[in-house]
N, C-alpha and C. Protein backbone atom coordinates (compact mmCIF):
# COMPACT_ATOMS: atom_id res chain seq x y z
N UNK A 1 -180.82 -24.16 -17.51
CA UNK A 1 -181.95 -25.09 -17.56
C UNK A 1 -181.73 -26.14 -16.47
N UNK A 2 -182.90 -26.39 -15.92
CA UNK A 2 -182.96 -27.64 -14.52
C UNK A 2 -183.39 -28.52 -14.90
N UNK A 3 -183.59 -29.72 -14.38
CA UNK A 3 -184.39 -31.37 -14.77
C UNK A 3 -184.92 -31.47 -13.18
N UNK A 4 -186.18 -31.58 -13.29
CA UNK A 4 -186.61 -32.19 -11.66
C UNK A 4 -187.13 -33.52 -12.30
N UNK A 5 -187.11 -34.10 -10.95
CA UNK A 5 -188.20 -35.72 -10.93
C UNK A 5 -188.75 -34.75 -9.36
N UNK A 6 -190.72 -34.97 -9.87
CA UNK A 6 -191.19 -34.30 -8.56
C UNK A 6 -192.37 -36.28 -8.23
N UNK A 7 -191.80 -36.39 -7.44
CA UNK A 7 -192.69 -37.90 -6.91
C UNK A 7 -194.22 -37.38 -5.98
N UNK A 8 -194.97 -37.55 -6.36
CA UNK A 8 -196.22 -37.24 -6.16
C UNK A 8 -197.55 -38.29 -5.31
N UNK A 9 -197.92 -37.98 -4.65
CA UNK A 9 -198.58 -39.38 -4.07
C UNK A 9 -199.24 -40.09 -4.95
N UNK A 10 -200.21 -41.15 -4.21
CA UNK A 10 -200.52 -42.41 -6.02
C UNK A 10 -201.32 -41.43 -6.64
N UNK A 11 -201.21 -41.44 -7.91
CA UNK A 11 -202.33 -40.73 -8.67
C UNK A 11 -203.48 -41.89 -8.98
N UNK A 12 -204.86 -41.28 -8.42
CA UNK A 12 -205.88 -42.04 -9.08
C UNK A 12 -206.51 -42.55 -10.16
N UNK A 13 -206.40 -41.85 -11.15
CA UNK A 13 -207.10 -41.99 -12.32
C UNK A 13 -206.53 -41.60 -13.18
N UNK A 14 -206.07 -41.84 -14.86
CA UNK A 14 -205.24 -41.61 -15.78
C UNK A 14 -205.46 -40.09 -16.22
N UNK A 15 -206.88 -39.89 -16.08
CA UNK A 15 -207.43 -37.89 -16.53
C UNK A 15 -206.56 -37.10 -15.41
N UNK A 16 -206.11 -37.90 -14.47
CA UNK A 16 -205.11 -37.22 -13.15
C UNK A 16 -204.00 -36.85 -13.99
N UNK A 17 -203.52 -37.39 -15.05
CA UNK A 17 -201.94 -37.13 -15.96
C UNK A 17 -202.28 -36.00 -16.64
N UNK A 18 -203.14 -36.00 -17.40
CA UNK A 18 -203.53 -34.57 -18.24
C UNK A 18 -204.04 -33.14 -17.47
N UNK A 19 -204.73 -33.38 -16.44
CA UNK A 19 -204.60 -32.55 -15.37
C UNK A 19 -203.27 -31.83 -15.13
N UNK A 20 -202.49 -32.69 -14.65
CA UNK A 20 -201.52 -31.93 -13.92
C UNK A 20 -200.17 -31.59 -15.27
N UNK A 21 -200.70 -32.47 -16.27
CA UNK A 21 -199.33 -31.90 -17.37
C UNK A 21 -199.89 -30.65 -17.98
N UNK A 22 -200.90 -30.22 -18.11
CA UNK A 22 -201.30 -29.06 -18.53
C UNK A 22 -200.98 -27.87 -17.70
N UNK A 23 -201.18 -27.78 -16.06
CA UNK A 23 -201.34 -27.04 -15.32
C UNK A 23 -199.26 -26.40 -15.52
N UNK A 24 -198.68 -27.79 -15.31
CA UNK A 24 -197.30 -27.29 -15.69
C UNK A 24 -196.81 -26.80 -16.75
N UNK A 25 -197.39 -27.63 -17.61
CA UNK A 25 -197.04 -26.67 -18.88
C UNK A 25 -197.79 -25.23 -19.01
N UNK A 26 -198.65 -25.05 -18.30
CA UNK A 26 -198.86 -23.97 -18.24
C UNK A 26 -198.13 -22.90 -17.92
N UNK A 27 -196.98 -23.48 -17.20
CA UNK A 27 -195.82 -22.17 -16.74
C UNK A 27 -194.40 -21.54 -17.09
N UNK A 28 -194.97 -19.98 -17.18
CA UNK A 28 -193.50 -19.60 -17.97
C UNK A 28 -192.36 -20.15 -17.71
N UNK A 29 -191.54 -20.30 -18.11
CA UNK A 29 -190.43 -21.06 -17.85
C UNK A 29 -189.90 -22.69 -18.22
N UNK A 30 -191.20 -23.21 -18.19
CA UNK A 30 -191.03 -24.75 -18.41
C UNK A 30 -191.09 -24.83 -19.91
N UNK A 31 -190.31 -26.41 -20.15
CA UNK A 31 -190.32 -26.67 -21.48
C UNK A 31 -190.97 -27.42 -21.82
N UNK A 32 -192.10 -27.18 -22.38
CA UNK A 32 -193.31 -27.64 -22.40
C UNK A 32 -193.40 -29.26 -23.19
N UNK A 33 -191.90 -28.90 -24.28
CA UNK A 33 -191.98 -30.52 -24.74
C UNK A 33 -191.41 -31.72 -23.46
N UNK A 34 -190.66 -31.54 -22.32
CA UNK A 34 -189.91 -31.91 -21.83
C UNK A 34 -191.20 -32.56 -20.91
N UNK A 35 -192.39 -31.98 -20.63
CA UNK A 35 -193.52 -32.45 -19.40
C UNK A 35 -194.05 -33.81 -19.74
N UNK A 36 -193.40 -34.82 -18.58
CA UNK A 36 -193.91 -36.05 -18.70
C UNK A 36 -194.32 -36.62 -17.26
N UNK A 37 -195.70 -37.01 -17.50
CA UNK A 37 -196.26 -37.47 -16.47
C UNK A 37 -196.78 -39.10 -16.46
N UNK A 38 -195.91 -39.47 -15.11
CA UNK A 38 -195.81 -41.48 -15.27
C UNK A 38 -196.92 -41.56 -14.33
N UNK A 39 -197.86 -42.28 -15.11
CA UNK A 39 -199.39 -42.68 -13.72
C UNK A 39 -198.57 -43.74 -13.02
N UNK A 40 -197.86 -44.56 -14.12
CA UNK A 40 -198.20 -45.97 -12.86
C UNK A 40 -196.75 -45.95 -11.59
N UNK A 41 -195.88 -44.51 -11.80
CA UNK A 41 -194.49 -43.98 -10.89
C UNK A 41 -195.31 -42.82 -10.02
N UNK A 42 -196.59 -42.47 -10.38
CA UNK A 42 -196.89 -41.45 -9.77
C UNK A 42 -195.70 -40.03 -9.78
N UNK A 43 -195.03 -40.23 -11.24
CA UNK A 43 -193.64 -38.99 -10.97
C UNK A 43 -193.92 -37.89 -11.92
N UNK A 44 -193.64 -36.86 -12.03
CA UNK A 44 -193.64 -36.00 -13.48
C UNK A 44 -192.22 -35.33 -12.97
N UNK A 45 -191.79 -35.40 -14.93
CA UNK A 45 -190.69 -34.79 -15.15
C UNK A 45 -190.31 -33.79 -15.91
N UNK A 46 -189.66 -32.94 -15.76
CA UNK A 46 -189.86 -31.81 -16.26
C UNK A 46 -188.28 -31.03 -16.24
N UNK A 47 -188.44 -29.85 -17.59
CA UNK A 47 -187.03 -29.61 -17.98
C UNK A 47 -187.49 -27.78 -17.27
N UNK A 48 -187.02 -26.81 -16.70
CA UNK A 48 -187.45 -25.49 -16.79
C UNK A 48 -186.29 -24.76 -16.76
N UNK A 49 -186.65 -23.44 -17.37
CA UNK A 49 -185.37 -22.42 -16.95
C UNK A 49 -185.89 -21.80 -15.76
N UNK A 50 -184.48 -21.82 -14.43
CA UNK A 50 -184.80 -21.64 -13.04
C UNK A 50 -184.84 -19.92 -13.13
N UNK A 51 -184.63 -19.58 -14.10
CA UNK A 51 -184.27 -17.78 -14.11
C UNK A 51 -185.72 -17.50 -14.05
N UNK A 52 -186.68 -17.94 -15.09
CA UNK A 52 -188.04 -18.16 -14.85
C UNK A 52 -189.28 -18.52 -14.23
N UNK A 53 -188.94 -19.25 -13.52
CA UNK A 53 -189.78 -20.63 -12.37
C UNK A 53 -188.60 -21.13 -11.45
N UNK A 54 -189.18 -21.80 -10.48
CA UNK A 54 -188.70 -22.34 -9.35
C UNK A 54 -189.91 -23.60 -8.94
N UNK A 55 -188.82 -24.19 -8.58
CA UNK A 55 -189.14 -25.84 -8.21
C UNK A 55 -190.53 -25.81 -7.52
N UNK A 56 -190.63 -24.93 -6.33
CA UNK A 56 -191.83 -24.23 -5.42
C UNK A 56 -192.83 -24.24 -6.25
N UNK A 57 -192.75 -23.12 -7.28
CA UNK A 57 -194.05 -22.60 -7.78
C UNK A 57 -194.76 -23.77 -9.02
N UNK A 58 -193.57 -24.92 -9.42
CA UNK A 58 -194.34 -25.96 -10.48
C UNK A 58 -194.92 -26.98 -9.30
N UNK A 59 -194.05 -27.61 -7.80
CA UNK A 59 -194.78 -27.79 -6.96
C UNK A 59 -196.27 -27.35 -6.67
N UNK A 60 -196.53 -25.78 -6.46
CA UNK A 60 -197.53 -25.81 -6.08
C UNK A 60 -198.54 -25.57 -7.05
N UNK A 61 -198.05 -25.36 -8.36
CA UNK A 61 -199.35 -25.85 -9.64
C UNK A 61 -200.19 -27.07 -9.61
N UNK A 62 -199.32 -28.07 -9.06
CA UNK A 62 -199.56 -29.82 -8.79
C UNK A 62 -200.19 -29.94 -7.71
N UNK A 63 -200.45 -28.58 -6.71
CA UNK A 63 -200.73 -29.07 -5.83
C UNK A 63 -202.24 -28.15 -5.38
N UNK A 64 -201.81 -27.40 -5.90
CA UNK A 64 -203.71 -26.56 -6.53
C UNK A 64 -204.40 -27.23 -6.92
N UNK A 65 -203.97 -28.08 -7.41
CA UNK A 65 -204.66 -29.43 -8.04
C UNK A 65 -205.47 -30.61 -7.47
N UNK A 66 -204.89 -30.41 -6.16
CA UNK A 66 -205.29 -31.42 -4.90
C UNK A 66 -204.39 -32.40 -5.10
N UNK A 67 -203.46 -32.41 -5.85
CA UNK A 67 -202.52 -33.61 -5.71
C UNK A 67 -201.22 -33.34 -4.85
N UNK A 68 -200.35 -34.46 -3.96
CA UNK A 68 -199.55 -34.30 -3.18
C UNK A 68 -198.72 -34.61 -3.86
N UNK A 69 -197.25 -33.70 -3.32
CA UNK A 69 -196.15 -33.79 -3.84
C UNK A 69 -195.59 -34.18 -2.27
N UNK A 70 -194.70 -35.34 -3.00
CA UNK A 70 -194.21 -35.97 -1.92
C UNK A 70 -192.43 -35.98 -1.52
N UNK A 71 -191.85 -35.41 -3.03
CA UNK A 71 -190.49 -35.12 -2.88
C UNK A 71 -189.98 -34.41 -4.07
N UNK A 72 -189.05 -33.69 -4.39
CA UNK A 72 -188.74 -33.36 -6.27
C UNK A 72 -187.15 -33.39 -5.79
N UNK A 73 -186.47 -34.19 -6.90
CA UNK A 73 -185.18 -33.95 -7.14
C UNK A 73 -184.91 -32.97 -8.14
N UNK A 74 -184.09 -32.34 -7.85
CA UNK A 74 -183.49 -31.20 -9.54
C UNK A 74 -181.68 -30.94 -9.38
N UNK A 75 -181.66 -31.34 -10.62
CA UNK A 75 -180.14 -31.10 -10.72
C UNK A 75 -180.11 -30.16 -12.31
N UNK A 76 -178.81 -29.28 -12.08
CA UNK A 76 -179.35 -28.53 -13.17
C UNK A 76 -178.62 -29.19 -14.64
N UNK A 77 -178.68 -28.57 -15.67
CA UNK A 77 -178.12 -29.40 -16.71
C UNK A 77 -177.39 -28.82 -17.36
């Protein structure tokens, strides 16, 4: 299991958090209780198994989205 912090450009509007926590939780691998999305850090955090998903592909869920990802840390746990 991994922990990212993915920093995201400003998010506009608070319906911007439920947007993008759904789209991640949408993906095999992630732990769906672990998806937390900070409007006013612009960050979401997230727990996944890497055997399943990769940092890339929850990146570009966030980013189908029209939202920018601007950096993700992950260290595994």
């Amino acid at each position: 299991m991994s922990q990212a912090v993915i920093q995201l450009e400003t998010l506009g509007c608070p319906s911007c958090m439920q947007k993008i926590e759904n789209a991640v939780k949408g993906l095999d691998g992630v732990d769906k209780e672990s998806v937390k999305v900070m409007f006013n850090a612009s960050r979401v955090k997230v727990d996944f198994n890497d055997a399943d998903v990769n940092i890339e592909a929850i990146e570009d869920s966030i980013e189908k989205l029209g939202y920018g990802v601007i950096r993700s840390r992950v260290k595994s746990a």
